[in-house]
PDB file of N, CA and C in Angstrom:
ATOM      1  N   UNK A   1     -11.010   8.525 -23.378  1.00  0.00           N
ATOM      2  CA  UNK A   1      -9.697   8.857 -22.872  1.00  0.00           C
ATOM      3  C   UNK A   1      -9.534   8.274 -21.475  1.00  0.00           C
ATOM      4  N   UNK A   2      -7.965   7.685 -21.069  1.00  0.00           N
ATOM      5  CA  UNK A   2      -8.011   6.925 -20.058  1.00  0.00           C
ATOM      6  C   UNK A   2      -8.262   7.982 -18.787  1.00  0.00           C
ATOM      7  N   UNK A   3      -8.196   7.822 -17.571  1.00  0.00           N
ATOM      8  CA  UNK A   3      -7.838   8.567 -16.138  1.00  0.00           C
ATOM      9  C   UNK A   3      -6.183   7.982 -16.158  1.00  0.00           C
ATOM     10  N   UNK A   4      -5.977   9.356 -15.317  1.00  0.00           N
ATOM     11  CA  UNK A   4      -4.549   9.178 -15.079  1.00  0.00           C
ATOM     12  C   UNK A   4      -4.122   8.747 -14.038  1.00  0.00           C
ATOM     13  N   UNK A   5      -3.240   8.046 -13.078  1.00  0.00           N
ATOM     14  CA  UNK A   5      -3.147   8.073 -11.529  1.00  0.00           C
ATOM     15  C   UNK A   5      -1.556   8.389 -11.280  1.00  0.00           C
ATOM     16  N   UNK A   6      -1.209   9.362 -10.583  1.00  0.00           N
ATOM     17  CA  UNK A   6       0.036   9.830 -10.605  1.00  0.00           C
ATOM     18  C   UNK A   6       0.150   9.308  -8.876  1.00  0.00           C
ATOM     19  N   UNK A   7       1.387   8.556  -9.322  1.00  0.00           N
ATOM     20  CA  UNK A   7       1.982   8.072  -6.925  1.00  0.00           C
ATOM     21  C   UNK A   7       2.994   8.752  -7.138  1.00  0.00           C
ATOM     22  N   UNK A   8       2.675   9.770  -6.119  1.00  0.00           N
ATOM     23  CA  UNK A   8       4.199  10.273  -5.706  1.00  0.00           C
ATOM     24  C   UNK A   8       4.686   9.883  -4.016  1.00  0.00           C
ATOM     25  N   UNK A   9       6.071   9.908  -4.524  1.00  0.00           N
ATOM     26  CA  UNK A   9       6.661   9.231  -3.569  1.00  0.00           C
ATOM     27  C   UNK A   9       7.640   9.666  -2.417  1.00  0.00           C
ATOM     28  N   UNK A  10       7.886  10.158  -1.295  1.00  0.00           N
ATOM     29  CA  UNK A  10       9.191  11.334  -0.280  1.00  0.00           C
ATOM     30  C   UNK A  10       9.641  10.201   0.322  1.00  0.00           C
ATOM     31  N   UNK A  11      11.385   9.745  -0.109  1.00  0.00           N
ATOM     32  CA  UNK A  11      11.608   8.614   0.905  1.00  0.00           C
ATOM     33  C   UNK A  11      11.955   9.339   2.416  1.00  0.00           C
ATOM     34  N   UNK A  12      10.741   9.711   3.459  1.00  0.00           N
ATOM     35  CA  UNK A  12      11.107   9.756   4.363  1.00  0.00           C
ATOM     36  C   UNK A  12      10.356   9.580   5.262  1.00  0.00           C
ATOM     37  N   UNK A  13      10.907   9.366   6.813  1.00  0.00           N
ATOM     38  CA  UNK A  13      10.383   8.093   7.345  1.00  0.00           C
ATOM     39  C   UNK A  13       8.660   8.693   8.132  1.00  0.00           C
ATOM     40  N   UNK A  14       8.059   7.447   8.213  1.00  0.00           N
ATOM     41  CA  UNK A  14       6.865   7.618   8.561  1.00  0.00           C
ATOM     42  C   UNK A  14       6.139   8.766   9.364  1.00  0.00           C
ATOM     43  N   UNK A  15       5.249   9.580   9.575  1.00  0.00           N
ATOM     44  CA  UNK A  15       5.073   9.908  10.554  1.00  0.00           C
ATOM     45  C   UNK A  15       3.785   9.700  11.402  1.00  0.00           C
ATOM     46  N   UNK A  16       3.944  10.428  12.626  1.00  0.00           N
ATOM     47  CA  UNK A  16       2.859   9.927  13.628  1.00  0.00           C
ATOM     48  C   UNK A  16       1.630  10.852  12.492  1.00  0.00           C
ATOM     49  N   UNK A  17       0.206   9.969  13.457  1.00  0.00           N
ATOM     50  CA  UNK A  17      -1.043   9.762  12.609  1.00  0.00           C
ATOM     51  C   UNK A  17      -1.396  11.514  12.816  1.00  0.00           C
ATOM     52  N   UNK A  18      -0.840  12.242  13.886  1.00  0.00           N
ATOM     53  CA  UNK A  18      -1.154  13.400  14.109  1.00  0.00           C
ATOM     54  C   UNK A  18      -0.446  14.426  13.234  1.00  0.00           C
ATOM     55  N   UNK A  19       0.811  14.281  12.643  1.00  0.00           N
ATOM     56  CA  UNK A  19       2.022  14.738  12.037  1.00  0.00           C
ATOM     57  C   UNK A  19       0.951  14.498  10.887  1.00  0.00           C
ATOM     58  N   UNK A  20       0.755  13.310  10.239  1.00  0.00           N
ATOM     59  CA  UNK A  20       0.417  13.123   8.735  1.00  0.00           C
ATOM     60  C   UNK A  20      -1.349  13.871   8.493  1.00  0.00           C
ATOM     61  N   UNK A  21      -1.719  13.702   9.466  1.00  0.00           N
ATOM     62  CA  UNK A  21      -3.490  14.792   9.833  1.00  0.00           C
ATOM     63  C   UNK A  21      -3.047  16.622   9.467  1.00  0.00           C
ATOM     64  N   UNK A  22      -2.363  16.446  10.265  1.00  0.00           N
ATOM     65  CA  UNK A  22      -2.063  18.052  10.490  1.00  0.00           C
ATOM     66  C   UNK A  22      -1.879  18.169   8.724  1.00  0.00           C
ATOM     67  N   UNK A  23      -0.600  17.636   8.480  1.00  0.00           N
ATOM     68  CA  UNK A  23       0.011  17.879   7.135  1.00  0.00           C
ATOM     69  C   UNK A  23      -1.168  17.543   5.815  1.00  0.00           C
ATOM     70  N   UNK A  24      -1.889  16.503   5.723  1.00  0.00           N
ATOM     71  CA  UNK A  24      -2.765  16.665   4.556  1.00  0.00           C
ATOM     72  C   UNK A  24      -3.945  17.974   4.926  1.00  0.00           C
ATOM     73  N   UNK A  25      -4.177  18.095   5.798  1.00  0.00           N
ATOM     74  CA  UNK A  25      -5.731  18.789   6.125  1.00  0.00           C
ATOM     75  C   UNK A  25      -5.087  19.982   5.684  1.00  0.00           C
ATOM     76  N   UNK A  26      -3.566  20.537   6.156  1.00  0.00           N
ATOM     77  CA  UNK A  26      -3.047  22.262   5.673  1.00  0.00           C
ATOM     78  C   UNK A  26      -3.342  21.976   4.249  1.00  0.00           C
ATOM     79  N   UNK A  27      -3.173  21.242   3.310  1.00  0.00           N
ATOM     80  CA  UNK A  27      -2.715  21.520   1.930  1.00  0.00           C
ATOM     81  C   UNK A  27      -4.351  20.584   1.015  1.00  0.00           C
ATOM     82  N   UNK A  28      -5.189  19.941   1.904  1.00  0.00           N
ATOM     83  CA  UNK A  28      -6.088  19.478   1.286  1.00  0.00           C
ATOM     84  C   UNK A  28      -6.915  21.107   0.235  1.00  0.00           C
ATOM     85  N   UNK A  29      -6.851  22.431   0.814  1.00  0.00           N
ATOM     86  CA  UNK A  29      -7.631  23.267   0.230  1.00  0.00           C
ATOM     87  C   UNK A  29      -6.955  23.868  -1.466  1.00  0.00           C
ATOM     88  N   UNK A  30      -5.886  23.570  -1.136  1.00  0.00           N
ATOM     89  CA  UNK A  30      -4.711  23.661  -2.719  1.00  0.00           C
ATOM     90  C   UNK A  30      -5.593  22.326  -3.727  1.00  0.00           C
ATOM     91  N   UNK A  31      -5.860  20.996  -3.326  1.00  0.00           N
ATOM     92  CA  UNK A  31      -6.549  19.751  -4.017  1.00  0.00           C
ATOM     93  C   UNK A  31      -7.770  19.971  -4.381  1.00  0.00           C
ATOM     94  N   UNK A  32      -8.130  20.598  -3.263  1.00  0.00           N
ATOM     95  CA  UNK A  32      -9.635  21.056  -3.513  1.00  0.00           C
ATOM     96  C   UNK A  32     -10.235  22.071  -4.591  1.00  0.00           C
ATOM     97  N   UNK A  33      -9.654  23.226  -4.970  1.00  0.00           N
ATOM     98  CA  UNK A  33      -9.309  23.903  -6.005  1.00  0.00           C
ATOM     99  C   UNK A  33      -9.030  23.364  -7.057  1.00  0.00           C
ATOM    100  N   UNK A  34      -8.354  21.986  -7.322  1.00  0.00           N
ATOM    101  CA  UNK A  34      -8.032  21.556  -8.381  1.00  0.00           C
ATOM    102  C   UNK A  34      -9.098  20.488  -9.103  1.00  0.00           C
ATOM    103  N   UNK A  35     -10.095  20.645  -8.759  1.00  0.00           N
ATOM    104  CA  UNK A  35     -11.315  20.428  -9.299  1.00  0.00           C
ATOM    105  C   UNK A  35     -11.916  20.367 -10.953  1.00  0.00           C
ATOM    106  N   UNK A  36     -11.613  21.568 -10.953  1.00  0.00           N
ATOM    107  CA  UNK A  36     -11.844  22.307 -12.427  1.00  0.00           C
ATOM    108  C   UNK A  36     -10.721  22.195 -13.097  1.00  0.00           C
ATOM    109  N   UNK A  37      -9.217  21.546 -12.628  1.00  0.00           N
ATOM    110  CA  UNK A  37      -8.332  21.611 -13.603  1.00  0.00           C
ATOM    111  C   UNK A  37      -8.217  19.811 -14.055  1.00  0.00           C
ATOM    112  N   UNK A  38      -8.892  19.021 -13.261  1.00  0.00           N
ATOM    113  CA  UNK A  38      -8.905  17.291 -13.874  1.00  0.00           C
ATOM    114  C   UNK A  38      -8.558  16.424 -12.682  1.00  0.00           C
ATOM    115  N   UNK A  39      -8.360  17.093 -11.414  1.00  0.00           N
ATOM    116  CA  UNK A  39      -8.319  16.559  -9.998  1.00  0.00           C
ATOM    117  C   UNK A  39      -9.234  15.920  -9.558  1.00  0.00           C
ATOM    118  N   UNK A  40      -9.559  14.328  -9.597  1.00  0.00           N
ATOM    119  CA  UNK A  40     -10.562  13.952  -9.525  1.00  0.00           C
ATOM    120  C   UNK A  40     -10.786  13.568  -7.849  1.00  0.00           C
ATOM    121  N   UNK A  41      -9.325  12.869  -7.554  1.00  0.00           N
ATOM    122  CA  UNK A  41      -9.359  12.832  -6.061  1.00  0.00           C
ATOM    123  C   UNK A  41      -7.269  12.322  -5.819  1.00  0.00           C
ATOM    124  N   UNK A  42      -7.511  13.136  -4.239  1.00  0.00           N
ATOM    125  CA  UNK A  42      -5.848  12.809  -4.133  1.00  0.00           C
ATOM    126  C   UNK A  42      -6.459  11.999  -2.621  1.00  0.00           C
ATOM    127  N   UNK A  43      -5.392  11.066  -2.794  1.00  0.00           N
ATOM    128  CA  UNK A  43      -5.292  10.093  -0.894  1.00  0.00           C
ATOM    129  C   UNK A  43      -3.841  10.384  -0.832  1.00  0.00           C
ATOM    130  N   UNK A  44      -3.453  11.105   0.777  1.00  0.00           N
ATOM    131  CA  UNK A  44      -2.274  10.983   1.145  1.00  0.00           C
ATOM    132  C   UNK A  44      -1.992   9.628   1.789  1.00  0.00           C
ATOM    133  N   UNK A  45      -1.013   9.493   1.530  1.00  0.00           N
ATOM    134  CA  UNK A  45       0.071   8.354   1.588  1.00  0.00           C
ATOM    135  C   UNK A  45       0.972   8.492   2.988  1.00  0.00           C
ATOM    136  N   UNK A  46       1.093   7.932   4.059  1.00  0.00           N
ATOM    137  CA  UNK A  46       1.749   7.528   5.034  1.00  0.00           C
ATOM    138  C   UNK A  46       2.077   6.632   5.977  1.00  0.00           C
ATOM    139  N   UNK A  47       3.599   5.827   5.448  1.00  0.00           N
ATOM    140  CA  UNK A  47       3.565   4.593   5.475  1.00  0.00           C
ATOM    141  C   UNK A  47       4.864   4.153   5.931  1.00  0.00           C
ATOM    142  N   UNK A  48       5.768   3.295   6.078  1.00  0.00           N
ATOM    143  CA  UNK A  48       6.940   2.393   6.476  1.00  0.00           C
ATOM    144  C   UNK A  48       7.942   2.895   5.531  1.00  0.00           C
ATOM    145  N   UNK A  49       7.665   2.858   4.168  1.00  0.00           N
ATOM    146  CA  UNK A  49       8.184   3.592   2.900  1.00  0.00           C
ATOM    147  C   UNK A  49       8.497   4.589   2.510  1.00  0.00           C
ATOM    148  N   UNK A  50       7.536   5.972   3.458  1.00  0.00           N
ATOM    149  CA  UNK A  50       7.775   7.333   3.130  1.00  0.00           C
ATOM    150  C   UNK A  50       6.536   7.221   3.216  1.00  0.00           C
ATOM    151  N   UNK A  51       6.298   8.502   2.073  1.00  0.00           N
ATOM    152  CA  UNK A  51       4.854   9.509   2.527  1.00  0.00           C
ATOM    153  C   UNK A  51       5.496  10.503   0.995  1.00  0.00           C
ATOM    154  N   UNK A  52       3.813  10.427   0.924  1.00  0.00           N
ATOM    155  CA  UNK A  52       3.257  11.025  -0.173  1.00  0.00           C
ATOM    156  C   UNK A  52       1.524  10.777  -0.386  1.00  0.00           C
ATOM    157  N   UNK A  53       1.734  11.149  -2.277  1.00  0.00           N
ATOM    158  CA  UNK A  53      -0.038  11.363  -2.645  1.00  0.00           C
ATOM    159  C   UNK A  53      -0.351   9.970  -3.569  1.00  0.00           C
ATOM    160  N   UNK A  54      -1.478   9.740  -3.825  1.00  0.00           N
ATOM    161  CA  UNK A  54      -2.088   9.252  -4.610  1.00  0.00           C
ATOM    162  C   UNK A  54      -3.381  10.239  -5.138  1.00  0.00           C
ATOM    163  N   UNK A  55      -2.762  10.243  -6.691  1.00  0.00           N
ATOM    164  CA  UNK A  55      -3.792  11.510  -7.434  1.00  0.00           C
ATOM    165  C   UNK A  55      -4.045  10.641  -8.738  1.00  0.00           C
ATOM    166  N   UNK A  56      -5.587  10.861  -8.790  1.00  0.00           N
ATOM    167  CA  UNK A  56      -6.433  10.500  -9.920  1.00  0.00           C
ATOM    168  C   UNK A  56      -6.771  11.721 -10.358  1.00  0.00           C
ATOM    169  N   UNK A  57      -6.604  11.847 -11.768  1.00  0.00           N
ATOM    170  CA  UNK A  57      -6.890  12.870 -12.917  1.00  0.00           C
ATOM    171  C   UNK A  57      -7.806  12.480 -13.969  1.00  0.00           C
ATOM    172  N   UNK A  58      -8.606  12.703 -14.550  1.00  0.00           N
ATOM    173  CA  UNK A  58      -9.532  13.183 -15.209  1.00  0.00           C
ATOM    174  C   UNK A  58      -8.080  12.462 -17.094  1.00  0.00           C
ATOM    175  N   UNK A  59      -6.925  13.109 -16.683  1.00  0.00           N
ATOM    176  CA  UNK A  59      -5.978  12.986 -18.077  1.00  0.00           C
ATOM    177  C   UNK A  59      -5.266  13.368 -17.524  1.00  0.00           C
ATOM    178  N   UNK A  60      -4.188  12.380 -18.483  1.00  0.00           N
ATOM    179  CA  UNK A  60      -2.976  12.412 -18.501  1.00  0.00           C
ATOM    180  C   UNK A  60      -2.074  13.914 -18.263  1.00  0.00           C
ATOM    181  N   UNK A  61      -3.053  14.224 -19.737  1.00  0.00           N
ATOM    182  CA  UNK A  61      -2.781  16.331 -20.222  1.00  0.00           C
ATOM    183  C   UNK A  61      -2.886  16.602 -18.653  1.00  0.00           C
ATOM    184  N   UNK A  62      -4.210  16.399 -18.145  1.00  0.00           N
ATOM    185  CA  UNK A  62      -4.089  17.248 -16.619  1.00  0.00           C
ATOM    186  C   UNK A  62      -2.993  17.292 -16.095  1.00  0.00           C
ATOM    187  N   UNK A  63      -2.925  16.178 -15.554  1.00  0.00           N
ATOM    188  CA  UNK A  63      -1.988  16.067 -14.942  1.00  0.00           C
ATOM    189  C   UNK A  63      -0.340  16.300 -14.861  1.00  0.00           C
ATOM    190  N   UNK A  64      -0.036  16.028 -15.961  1.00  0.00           N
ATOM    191  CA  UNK A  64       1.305  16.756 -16.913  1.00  0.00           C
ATOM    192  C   UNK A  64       1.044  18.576 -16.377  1.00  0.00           C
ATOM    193  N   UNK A  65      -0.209  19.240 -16.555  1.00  0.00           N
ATOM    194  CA  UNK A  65      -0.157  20.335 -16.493  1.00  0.00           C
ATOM    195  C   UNK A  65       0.139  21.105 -14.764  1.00  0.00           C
ATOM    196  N   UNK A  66      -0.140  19.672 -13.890  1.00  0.00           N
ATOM    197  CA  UNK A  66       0.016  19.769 -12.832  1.00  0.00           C
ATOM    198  C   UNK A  66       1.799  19.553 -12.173  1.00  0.00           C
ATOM    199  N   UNK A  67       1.931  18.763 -12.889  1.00  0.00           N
ATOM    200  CA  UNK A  67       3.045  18.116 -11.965  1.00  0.00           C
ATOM    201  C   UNK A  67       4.524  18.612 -13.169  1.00  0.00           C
ATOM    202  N   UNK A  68       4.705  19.706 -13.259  1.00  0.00           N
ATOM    203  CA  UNK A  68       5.488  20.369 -13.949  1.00  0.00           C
ATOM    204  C   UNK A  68       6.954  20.480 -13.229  1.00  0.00           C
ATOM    205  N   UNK A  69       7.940  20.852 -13.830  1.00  0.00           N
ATOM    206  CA  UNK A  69       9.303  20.665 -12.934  1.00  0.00           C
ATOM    207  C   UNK A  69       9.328  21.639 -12.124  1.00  0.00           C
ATOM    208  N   UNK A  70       8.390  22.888 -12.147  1.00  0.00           N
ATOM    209  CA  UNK A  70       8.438  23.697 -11.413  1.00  0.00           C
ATOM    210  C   UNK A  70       7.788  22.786  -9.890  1.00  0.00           C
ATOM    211  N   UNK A  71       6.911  22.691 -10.119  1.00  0.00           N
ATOM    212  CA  UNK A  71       5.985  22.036  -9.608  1.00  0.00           C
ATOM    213  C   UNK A  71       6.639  21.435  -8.255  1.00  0.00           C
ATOM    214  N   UNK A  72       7.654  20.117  -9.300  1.00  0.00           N
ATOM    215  CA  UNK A  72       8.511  18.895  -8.170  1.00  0.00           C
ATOM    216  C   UNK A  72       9.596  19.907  -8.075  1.00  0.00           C
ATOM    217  N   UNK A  73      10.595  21.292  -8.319  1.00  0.00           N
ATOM    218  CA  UNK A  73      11.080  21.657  -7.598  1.00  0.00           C
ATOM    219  C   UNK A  73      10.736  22.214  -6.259  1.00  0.00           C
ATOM    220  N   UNK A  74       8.990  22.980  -6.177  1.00  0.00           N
ATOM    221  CA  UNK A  74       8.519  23.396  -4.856  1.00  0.00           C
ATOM    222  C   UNK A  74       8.301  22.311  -3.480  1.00  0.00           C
ATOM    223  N   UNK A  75       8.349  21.125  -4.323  1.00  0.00           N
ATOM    224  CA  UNK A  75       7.734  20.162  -3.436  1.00  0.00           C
ATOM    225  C   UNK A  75       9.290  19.501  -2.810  1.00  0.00           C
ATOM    226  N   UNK A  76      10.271  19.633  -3.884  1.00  0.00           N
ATOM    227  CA  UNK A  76      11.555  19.194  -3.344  1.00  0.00           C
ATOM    228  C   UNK A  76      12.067  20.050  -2.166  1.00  0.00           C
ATOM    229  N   UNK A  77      11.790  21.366  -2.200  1.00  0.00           N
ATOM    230  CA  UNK A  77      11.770  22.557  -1.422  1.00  0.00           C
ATOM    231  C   UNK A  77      11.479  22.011  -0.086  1.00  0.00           C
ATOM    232  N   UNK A  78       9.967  21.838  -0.009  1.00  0.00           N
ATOM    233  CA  UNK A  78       9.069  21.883   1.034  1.00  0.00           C
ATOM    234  C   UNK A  78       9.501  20.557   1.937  1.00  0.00           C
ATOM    235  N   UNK A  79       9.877  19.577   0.930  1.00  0.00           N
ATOM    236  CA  UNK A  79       9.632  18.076   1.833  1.00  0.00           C
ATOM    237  C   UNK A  79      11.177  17.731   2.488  1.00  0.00           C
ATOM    238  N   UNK A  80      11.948  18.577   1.713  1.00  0.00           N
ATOM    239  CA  UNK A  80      13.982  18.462   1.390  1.00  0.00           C
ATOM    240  C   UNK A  80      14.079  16.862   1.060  1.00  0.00           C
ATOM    241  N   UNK A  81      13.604  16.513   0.055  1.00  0.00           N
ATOM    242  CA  UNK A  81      14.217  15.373  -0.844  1.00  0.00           C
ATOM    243  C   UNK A  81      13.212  15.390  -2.244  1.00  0.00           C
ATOM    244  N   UNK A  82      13.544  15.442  -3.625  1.00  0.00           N
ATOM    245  CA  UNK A  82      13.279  14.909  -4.162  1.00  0.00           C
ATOM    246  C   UNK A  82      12.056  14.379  -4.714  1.00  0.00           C
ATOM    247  N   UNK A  83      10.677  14.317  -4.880  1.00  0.00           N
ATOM    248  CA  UNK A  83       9.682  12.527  -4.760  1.00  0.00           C
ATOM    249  C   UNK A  83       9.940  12.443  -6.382  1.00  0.00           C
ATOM    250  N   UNK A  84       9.526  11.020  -6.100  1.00  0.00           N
ATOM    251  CA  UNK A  84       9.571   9.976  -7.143  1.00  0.00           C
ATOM    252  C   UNK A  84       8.061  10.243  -7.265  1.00  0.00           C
ATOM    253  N   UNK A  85       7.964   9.853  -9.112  1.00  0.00           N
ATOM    254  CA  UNK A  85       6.517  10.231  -9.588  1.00  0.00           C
ATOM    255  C   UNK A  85       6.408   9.276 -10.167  1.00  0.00           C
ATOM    256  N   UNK A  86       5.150   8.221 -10.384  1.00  0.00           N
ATOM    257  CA  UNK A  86       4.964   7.152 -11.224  1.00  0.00           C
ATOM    258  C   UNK A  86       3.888   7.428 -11.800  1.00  0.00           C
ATOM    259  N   UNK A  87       3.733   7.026 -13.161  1.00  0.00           N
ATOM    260  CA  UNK A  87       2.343   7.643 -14.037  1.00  0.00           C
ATOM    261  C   UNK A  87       1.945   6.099 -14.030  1.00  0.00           C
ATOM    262  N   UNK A  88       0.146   6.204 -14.114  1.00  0.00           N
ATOM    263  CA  UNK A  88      -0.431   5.220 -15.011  1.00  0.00           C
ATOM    264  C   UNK A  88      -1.108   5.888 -15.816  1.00  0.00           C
ATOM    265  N   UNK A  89      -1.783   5.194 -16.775  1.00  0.00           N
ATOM    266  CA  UNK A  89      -2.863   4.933 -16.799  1.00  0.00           C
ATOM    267  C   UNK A  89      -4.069   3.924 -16.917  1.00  0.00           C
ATOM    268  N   UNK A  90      -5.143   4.290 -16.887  1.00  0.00           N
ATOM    269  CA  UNK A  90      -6.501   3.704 -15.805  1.00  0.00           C
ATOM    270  C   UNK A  90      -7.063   3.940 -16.736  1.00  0.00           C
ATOM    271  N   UNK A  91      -7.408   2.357 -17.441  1.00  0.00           N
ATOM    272  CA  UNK A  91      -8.964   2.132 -18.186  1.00  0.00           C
ATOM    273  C   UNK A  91      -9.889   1.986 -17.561  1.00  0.00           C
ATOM    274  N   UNK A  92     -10.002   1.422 -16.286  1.00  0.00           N
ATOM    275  CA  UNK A  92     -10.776   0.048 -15.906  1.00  0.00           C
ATOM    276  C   UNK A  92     -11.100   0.655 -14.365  1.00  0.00           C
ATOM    277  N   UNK A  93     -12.162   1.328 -13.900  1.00  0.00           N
ATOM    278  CA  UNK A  93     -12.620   1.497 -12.740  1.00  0.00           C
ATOM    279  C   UNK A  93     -13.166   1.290 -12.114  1.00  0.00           C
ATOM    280  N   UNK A  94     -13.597   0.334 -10.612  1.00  0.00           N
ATOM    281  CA  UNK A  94     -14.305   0.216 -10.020  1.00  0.00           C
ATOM    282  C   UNK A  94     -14.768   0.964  -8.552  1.00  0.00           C
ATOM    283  N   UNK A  95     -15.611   1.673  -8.778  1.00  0.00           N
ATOM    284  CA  UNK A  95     -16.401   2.174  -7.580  1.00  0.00           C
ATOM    285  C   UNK A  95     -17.190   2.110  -6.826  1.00  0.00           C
ATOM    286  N   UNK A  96     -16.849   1.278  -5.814  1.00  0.00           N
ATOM    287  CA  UNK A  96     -17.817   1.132  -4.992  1.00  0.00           C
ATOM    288  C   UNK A  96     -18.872   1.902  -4.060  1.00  0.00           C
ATOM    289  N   UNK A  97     -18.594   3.315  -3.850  1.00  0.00           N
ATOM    290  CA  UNK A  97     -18.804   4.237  -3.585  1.00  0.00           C
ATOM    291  C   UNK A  97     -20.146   4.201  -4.020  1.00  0.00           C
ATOM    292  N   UNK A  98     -20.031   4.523  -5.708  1.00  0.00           N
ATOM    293  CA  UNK A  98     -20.988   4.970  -6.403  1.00  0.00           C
ATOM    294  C   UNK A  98     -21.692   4.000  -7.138  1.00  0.00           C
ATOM    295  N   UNK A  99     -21.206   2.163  -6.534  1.00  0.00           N
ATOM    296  CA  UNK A  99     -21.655   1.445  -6.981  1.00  0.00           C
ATOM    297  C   UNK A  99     -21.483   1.107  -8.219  1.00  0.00           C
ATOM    298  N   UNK A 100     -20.231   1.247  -9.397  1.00  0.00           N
ATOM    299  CA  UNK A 100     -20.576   1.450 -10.901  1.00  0.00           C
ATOM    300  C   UNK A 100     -19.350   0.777 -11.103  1.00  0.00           C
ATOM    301  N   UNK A 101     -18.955   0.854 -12.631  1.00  0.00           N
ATOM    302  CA  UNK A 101     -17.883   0.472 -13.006  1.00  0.00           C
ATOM    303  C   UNK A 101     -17.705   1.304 -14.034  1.00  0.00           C
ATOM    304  N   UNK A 102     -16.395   2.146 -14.532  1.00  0.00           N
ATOM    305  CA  UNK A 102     -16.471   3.022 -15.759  1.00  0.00           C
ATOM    306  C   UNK A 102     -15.113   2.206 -16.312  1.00  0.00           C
ATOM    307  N   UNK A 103     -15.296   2.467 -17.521  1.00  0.00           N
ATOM    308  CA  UNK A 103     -14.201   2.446 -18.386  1.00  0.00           C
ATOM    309  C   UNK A 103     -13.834   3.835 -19.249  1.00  0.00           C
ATOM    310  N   UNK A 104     -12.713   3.922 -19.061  1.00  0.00           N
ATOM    311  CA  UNK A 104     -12.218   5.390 -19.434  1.00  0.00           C
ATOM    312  C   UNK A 104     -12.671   6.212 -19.020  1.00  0.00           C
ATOM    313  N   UNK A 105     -13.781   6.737 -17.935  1.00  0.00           N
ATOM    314  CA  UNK A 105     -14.320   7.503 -17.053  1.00  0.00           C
ATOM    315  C   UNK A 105     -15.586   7.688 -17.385  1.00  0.00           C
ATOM    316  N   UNK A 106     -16.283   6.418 -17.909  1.00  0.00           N
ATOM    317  CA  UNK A 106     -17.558   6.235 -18.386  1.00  0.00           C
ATOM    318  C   UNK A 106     -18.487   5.087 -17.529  1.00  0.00           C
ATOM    319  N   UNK A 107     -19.447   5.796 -16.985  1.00  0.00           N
ATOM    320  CA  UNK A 107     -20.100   4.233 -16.002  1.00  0.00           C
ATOM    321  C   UNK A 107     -20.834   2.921 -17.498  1.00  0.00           C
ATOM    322  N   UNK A 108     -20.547   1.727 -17.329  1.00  0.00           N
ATOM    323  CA  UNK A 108     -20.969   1.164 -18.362  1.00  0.00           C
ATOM    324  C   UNK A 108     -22.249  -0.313 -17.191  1.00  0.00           C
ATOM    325  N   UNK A 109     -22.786  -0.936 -17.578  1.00  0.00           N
ATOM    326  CA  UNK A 109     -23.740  -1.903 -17.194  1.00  0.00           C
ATOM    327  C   UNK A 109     -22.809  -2.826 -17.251  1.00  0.00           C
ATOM    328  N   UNK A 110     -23.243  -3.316 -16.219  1.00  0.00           N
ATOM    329  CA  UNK A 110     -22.737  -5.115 -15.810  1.00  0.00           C
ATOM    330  C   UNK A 110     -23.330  -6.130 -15.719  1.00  0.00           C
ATOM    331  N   UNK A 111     -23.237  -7.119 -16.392  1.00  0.00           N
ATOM    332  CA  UNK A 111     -24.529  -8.238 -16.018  1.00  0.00           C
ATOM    333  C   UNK A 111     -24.026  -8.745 -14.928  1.00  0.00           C
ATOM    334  N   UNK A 112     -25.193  -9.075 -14.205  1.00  0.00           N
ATOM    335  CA  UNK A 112     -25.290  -9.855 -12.792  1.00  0.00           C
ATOM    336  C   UNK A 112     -25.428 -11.338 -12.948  1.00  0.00           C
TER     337      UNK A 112
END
């Protein structure tokens, strides 16, 4: 089964590096929790474009179970606009981190 990567998107305008610190670090412990539900990792997003997440899921299903209309109404709430949500999905992974490469969330061998 593939990984999912959901970009969400707030068109609004950039903020300072202290504004966008403050703001992921309050809400990183809500991501962190989401562990056990297919949250594999979120990067906040703050940029020329707006500001938002980048979230990798475990599945699609996860993620669907995450990002519900309830969901983007709280966040429309919180941010006062709207975000735009773009789905993929992700066969094909490379990690450098962990040194590997998975396909569908499987590390597989590489010839050198």
């Amino acid at each position: 089964m593939a990984n999912c990567i959901v970009v969400v998107q707030f068109d609004l305008p950039k903020r300072t590096e202290e504004q966008a610190v403050k703001g992921g670090a309050s809400t990183a412990p809500i991501y962190r929790g989401l562990a056990k539900k297919g949250l594999i990792r979120k990067d906040y997003l703050n940029g020329e474009s707006g500001t938002g997440g980048v979230y990798l899921w475990d599945s699609r299903q996860a993620a669907e179970a995450w990002f519900t209309e309830e969901r983007i109404a709280e966040l429309t709430q919180r941010f006062g606009v709207r975000p735009h949500l773009t789905w993929y999905d992700t066969h094909v992974t490379v990690d450098n981190l962990k040194d590997e490469t998975r396909v569908n969330g499987k590390a597989i061998e590489m010839a050198t």
